[in-house]
C-alpha atoms as a PDB file:
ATOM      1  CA  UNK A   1     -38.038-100.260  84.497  1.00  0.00           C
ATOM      2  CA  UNK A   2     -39.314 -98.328  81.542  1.00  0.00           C
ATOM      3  CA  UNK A   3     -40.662-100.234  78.159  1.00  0.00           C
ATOM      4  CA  UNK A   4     -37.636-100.627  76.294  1.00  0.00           C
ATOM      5  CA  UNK A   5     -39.046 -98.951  72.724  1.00  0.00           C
ATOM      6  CA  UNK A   6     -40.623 -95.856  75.658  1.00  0.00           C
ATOM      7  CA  UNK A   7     -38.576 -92.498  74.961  1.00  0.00           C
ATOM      8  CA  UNK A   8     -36.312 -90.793  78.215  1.00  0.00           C
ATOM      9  CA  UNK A   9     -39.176 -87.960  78.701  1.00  0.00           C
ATOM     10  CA  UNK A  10     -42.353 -90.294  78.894  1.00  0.00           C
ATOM     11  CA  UNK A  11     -40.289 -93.033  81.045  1.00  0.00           C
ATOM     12  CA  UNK A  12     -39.301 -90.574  83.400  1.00  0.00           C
ATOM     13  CA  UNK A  13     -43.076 -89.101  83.709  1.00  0.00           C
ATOM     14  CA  UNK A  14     -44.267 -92.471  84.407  1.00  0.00           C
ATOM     15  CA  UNK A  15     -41.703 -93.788  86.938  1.00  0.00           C
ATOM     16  CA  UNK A  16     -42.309 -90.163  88.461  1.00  0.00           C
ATOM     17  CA  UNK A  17     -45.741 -90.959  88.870  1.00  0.00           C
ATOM     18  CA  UNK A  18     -45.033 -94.293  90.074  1.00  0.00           C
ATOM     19  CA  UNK A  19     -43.260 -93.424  92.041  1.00  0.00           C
ATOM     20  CA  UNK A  20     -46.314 -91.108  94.118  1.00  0.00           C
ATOM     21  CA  UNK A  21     -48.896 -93.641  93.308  1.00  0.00           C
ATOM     22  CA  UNK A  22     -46.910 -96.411  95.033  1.00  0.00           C
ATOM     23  CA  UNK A  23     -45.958 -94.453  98.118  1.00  0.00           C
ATOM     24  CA  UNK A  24     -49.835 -93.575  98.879  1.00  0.00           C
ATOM     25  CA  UNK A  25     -51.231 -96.464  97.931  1.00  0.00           C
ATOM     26  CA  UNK A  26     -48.741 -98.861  99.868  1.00  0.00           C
ATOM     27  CA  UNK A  27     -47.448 -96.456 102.669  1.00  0.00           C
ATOM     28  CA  UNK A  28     -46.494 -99.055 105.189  1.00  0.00           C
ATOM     29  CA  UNK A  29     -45.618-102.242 103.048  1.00  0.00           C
ATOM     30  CA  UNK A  30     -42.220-104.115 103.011  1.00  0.00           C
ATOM     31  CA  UNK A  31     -42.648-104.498  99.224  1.00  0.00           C
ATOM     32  CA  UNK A  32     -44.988-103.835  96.499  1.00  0.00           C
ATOM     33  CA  UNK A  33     -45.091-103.285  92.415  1.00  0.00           C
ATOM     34  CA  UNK A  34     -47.030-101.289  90.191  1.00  0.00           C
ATOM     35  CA  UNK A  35     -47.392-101.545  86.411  1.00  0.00           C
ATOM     36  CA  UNK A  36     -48.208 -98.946  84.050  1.00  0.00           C
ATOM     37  CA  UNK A  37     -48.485 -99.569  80.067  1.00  0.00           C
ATOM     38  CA  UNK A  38     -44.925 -97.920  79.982  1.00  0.00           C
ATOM     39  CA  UNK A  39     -43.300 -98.523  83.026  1.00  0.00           C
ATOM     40  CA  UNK A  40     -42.734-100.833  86.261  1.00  0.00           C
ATOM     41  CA  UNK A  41     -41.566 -99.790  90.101  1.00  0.00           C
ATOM     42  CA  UNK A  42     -41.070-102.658  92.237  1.00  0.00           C
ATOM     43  CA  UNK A  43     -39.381-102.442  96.014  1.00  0.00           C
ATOM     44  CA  UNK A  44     -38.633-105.278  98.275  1.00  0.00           C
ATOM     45  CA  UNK A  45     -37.058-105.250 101.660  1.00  0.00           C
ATOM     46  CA  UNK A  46     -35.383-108.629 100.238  1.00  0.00           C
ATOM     47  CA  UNK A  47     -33.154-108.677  97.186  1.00  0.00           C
ATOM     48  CA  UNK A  48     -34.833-109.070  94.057  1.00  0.00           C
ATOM     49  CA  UNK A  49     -32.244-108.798  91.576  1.00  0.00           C
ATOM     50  CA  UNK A  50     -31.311-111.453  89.194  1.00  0.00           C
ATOM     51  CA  UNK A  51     -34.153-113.383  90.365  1.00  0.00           C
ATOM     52  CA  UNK A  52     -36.672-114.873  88.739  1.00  0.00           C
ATOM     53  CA  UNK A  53     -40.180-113.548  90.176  1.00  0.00           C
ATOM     54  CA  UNK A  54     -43.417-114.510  88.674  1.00  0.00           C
ATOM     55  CA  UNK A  55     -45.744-113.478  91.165  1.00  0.00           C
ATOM     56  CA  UNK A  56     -47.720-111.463  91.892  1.00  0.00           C
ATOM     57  CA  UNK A  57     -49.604-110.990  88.152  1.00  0.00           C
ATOM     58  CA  UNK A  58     -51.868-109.436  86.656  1.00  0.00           C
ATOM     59  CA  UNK A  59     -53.500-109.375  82.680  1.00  0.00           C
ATOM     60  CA  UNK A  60     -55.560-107.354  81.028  1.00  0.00           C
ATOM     61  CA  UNK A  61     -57.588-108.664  78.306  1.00  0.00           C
ATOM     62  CA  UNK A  62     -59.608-106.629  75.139  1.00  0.00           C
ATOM     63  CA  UNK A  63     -62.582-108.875  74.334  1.00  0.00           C
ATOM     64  CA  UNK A  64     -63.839-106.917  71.099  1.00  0.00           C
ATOM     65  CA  UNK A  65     -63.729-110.095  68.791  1.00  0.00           C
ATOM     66  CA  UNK A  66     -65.868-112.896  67.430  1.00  0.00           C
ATOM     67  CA  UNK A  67     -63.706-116.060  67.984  1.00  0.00           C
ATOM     68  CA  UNK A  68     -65.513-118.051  64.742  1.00  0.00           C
ATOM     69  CA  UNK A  69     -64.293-114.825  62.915  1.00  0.00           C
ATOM     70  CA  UNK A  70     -60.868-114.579  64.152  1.00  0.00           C
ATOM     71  CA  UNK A  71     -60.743-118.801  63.495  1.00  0.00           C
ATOM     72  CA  UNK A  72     -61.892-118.554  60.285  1.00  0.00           C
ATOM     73  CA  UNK A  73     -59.077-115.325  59.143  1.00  0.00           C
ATOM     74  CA  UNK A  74     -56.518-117.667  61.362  1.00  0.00           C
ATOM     75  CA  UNK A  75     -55.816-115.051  63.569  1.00  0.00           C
ATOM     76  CA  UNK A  76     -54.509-117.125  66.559  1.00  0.00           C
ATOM     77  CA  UNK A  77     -52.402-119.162  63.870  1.00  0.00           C
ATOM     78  CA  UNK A  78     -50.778-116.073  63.614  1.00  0.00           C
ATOM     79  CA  UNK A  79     -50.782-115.359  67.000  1.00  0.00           C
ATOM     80  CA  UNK A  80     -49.045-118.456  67.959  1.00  0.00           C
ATOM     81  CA  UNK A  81     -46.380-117.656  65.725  1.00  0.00           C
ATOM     82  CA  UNK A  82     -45.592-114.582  67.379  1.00  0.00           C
ATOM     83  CA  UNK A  83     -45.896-115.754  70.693  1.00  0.00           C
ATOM     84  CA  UNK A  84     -43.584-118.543  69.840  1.00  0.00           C
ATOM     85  CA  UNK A  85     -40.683-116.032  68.165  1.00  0.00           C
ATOM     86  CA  UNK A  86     -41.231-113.694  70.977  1.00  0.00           C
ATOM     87  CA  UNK A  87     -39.449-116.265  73.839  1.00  0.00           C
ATOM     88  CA  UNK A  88     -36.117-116.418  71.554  1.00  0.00           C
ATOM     89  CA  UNK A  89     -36.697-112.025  70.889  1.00  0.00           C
ATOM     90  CA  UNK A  90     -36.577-111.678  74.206  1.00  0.00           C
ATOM     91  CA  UNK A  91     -33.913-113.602  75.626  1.00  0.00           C
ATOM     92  CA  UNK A  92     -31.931-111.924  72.622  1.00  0.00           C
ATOM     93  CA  UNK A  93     -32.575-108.714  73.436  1.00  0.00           C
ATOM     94  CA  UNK A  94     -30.829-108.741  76.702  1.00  0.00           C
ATOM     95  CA  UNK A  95     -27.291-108.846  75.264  1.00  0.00           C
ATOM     96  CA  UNK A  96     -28.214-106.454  71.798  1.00  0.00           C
ATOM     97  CA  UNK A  97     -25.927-104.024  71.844  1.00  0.00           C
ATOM     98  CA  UNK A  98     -28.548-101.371  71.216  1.00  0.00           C
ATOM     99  CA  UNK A  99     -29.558-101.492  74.481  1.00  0.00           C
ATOM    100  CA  UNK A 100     -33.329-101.945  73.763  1.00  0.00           C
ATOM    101  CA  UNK A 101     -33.843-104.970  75.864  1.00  0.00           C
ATOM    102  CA  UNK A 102     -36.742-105.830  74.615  1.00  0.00           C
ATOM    103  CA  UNK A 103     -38.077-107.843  71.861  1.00  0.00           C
ATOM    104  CA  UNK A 104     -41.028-107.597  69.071  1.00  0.00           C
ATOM    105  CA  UNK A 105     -42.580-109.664  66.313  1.00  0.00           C
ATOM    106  CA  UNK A 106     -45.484-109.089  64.132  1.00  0.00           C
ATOM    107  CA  UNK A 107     -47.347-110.936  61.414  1.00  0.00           C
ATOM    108  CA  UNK A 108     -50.235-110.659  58.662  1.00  0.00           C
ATOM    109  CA  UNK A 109     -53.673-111.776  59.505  1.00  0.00           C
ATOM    110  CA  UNK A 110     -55.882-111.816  56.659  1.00  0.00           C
ATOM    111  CA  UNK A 111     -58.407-109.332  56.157  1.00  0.00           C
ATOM    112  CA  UNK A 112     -56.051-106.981  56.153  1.00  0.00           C
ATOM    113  CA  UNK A 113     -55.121-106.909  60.048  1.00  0.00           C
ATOM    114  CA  UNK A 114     -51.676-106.925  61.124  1.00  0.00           C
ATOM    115  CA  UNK A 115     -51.184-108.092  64.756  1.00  0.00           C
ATOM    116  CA  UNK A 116     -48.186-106.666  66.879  1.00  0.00           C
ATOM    117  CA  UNK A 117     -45.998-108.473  70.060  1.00  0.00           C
ATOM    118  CA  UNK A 118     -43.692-107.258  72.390  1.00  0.00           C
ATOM    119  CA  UNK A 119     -41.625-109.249  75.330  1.00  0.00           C
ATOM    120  CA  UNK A 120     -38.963-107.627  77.780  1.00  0.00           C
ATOM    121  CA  UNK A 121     -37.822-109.113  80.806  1.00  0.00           C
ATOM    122  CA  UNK A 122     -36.182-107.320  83.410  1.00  0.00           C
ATOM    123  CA  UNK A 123     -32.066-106.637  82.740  1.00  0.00           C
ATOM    124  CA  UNK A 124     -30.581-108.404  85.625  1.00  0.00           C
ATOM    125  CA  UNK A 125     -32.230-111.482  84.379  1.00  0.00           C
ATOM    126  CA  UNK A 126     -30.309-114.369  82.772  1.00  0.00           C
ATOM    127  CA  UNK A 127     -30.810-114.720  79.199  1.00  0.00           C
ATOM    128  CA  UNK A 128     -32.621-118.918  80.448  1.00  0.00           C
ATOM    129  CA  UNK A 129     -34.499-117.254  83.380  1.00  0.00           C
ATOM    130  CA  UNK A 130     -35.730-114.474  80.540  1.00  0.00           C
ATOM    131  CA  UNK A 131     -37.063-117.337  78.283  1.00  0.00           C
ATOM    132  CA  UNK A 132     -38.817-118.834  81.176  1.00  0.00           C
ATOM    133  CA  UNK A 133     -40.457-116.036  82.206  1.00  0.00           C
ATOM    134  CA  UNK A 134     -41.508-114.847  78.722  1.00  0.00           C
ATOM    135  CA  UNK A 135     -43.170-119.132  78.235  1.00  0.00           C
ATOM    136  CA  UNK A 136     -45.184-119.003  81.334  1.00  0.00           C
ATOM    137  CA  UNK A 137     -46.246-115.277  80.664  1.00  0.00           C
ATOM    138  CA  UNK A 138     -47.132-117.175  77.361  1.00  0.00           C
ATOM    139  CA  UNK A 139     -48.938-119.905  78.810  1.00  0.00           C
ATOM    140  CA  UNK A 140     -51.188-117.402  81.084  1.00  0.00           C
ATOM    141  CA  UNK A 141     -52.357-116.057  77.213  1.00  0.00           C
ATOM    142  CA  UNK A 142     -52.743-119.497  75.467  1.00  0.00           C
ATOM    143  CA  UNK A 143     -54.799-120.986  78.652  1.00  0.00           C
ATOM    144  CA  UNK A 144     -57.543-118.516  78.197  1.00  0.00           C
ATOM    145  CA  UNK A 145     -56.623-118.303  73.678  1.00  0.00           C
ATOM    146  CA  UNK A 146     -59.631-118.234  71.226  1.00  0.00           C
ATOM    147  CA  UNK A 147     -62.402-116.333  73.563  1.00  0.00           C
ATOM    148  CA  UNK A 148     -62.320-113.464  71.366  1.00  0.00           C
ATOM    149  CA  UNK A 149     -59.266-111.493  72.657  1.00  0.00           C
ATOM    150  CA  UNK A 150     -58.100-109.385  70.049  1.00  0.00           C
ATOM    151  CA  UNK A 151     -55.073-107.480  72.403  1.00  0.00           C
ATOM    152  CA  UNK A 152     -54.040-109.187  75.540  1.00  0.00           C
ATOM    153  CA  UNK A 153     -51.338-108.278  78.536  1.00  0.00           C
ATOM    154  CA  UNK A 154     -49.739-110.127  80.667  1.00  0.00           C
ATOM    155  CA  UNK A 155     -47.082-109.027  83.641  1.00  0.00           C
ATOM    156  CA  UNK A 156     -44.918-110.866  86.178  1.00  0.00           C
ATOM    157  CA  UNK A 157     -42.543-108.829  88.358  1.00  0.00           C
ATOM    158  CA  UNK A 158     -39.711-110.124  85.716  1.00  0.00           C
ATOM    159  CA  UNK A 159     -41.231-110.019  82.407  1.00  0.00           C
ATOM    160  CA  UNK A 160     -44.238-108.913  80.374  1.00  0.00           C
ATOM    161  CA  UNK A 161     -45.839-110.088  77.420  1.00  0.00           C
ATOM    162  CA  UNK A 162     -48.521-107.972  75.019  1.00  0.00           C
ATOM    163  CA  UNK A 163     -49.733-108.234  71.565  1.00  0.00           C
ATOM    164  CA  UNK A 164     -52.302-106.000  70.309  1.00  0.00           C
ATOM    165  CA  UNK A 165     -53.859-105.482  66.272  1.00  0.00           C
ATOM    166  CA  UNK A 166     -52.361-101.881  66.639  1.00  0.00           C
ATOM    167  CA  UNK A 167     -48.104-100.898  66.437  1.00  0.00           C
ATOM    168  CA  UNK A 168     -48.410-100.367  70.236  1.00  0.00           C
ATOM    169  CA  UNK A 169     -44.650-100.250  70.191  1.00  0.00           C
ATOM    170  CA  UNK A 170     -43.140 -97.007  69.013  1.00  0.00           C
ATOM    171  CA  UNK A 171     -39.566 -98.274  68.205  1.00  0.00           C
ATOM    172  CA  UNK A 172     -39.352-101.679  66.763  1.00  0.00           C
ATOM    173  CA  UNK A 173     -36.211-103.198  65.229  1.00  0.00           C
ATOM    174  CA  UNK A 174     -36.220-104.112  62.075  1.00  0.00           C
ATOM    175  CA  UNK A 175     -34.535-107.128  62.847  1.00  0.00           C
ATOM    176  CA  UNK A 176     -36.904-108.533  64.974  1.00  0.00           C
ATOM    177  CA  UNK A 177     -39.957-106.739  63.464  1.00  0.00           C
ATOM    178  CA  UNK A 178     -40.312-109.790  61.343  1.00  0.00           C
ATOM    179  CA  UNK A 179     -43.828-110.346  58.874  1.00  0.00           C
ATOM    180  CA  UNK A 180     -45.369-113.425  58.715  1.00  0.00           C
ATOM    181  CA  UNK A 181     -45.684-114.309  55.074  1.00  0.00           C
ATOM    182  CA  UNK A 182     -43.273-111.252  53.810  1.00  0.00           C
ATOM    183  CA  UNK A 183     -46.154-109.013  52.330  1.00  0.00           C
ATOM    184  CA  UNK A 184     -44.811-106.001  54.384  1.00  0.00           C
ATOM    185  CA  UNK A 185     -41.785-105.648  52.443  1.00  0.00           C
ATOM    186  CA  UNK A 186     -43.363-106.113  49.580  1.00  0.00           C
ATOM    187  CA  UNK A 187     -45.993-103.092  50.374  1.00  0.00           C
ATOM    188  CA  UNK A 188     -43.371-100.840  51.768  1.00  0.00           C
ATOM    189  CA  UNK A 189     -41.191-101.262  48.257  1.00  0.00           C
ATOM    190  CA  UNK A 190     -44.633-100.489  46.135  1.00  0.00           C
ATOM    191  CA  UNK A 191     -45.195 -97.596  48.197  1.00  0.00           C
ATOM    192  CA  UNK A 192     -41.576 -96.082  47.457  1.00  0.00           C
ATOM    193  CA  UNK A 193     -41.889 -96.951  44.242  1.00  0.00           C
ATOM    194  CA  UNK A 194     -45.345 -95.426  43.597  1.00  0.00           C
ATOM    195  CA  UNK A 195     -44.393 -92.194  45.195  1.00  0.00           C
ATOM    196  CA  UNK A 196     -40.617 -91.878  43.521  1.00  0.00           C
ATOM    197  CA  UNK A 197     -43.021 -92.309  39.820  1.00  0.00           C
ATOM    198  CA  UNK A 198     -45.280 -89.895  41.110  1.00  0.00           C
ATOM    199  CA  UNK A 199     -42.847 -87.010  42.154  1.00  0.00           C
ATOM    200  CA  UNK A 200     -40.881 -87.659  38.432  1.00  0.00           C
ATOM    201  CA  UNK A 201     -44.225 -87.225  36.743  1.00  0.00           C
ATOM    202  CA  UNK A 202     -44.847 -84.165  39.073  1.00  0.00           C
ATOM    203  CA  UNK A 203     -41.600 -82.795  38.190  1.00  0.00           C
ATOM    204  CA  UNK A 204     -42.050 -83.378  34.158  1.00  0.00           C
ATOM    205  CA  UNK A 205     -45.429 -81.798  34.026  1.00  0.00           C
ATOM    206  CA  UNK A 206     -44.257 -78.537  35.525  1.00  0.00           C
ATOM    207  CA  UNK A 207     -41.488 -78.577  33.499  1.00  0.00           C
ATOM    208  CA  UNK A 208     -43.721 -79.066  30.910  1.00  0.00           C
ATOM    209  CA  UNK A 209     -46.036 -75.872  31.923  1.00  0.00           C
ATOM    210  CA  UNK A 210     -43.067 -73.844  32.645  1.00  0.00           C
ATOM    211  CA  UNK A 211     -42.135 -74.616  28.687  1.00  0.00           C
ATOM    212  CA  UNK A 212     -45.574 -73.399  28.039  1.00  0.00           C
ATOM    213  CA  UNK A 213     -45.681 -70.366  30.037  1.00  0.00           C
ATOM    214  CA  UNK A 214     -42.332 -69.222  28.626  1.00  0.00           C
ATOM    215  CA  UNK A 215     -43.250 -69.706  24.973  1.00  0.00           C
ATOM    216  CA  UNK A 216     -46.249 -67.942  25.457  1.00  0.00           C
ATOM    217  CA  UNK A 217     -43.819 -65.228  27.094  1.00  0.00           C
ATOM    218  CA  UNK A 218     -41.498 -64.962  24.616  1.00  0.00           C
ATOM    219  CA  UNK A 219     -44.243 -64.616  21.962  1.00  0.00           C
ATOM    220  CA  UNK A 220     -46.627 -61.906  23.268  1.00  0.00           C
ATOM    221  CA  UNK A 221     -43.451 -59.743  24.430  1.00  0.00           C
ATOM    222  CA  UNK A 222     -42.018 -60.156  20.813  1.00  0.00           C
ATOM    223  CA  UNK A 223     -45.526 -59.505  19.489  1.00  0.00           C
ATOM    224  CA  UNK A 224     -45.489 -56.160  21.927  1.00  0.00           C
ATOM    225  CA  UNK A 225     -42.136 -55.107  20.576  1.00  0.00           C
ATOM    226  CA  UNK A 226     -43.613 -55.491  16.838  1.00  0.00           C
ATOM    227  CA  UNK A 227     -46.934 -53.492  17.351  1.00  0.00           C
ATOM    228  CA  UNK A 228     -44.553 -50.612  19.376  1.00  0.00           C
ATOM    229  CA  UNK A 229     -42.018 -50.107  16.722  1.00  0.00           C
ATOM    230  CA  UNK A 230     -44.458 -49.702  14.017  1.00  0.00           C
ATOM    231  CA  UNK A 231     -47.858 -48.658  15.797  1.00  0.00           C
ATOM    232  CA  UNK A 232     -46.694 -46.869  18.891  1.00  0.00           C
ATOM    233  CA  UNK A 233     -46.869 -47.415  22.521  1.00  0.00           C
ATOM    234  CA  UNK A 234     -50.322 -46.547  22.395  1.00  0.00           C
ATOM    235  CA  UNK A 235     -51.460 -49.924  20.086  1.00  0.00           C
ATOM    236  CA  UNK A 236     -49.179 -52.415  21.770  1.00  0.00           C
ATOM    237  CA  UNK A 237     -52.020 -54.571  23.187  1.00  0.00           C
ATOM    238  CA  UNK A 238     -53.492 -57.844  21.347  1.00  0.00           C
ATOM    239  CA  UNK A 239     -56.995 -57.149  22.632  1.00  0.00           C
ATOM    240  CA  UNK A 240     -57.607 -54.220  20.465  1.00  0.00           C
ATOM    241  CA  UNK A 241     -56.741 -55.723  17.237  1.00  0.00           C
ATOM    242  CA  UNK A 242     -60.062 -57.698  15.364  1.00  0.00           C
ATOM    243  CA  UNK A 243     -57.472 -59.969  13.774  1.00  0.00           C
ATOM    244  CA  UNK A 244     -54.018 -62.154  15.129  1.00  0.00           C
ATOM    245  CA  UNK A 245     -50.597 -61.036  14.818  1.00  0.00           C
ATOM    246  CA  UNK A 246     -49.866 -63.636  12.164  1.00  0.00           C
ATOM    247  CA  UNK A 247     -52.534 -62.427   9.623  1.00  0.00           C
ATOM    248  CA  UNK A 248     -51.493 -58.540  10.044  1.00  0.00           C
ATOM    249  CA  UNK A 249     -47.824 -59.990   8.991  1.00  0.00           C
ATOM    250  CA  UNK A 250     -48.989 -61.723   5.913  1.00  0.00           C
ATOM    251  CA  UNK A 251     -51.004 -58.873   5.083  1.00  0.00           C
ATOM    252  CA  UNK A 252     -48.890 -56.281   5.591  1.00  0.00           C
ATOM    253  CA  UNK A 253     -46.005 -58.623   4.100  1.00  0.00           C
ATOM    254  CA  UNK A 254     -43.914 -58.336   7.394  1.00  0.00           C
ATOM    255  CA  UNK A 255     -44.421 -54.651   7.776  1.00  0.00           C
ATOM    256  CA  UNK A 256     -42.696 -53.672   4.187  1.00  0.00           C
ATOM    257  CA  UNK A 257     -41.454 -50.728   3.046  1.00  0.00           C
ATOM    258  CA  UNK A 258     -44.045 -51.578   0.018  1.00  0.00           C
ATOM    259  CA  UNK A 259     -46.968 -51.798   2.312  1.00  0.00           C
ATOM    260  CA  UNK A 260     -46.348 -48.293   3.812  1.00  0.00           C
ATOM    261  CA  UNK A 261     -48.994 -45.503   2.938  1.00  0.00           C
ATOM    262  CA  UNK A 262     -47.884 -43.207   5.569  1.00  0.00           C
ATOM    263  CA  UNK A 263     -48.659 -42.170   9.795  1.00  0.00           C
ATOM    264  CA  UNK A 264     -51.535 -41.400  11.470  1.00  0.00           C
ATOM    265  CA  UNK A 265     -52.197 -40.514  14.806  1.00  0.00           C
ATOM    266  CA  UNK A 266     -51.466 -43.920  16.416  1.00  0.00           C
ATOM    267  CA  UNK A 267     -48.666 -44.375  14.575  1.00  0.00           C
ATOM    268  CA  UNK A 268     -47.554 -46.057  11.210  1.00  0.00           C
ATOM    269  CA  UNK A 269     -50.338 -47.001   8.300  1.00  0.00           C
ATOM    270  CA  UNK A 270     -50.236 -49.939   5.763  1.00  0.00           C
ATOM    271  CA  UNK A 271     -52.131 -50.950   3.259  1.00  0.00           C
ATOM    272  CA  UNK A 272     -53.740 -54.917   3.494  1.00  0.00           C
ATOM    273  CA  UNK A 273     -54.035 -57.209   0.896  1.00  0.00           C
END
């Protein structure tokens, strides 16, 4: 049995080596299980289907935390809430229609830590013997609570239980997937909101440049078309000139007739005011 949230490729990989690891380490037993973060194999030369099995077990604890600091940011208040949602989650998840047979929850700790719990009991189970299993995999975590444990697993041969302060779980559902006090659907609506603004104010200031760019355009290639038709080709840069287009035309009152004294080499003269 793979994680339910584990994708096909990675389940396969680990039941595959499962599969090897549990042939040479127990070559000549009747029965025997081996866990893996994503997977289970168990064998049994007695049924063991829709049975409730809670031993053997095994738990793995992380012990990284202070427990007067995790008391005082009411960490395992949280916790317990989780824990609590995660007996119903499970049980659920056996007869979702999705398939995922498994069950999450996660909730706000403050300090800005978010802790994350998963539950899955084997399939064959019955949705009363899931609950069971999922409480007394529970109990094995409260029994040894408030000693610093900030991630914690715990695995029977018909359920497991794990939290951690990390989305360990790559899949959740967003109906289970439930915050504590709300403020994660409150962040994830500023964040779409903040970056919809920020792409609209993207968008207006390079329309804004482009208007810029094109003005600019317009002018310096009407500008070039001016200085050709009465300077020649060979005056129809700006840089040359020691004054701006807009003082020649007043000067020259728009090129006039009037203004004309005649053609040099480079083209048409006039005389300035």
């Amino acid at each position: 049995m793979c994680r339910g949230d584990v994708p096909y490729p990675l389940c396969s990989e680990c039941v595959n080596f499962a599969t090897q690891r549990i042939s040479s380490s127990c070559p000549s037993s009747k029965q025997a299980i081996i866990w893996y973060n994503e997977c289970l194999l168990r064998y049994s030369h007695t049924s063991i289907f829709s049975t409730l099995q809670e031993w053997p077990r095994y738990q793995i604890k992380i012990l990284l935390g202070d427990p007067a600091i995790l008391r005082r940011r009411r960490f395992y208040d949280t916790l317990g809430w989780i824990l609590d949602g995660l007996v119903d989650e499970a049980a659920k998840a056996l007869v979702r229609s999705d398939n995922s047979k498994y069950g999450v929850r996660q909730g706000d700790v403050s300090g800005n830590t978010t802790l994350y719990g998963l539950a899955q009991c084997t399939p064959d189970l019955a949705a009363g013997e899931c609950r069971r299993c999922v409480r007394d995999a529970i109990k094995e975590i409260t029994t040894s609570c408030c000693g610093g444990s900030i991630g914690q697993s715990v695995v029977f041969p018909s359920c497991i239980v794990r939290y951690e302060t990390y989305p360990f779980y790559q899949h959740a559902q967003t109906s289970t997937a439930t915050v504590a006090n709300g403020e994660g659907n409150k962040m994830r609506t500023q964040i779409i909101a903040i970056v919809a603004v920020s792409i609209i104010v993207l968008l207006g200031i390079l329309c804004f440049c482009y208007c810029i760019i094109r003005t600019k355009a317009k002018k310096r290639s009407l500008e070039k078309a001016i200085l050709t038709e009465n300077f020649g080709v060979e005056n129809t840069t700006l840089d040359s000139l020691q004054v701006d287009m807009t003082t020649i035309l007043i000067a020259t009152n728009n090129f006039s007739q009037g203004s004309k004294i005649g053609r040099g080499g480079f083209g048409v003269v006039y005389k300035v005011k």
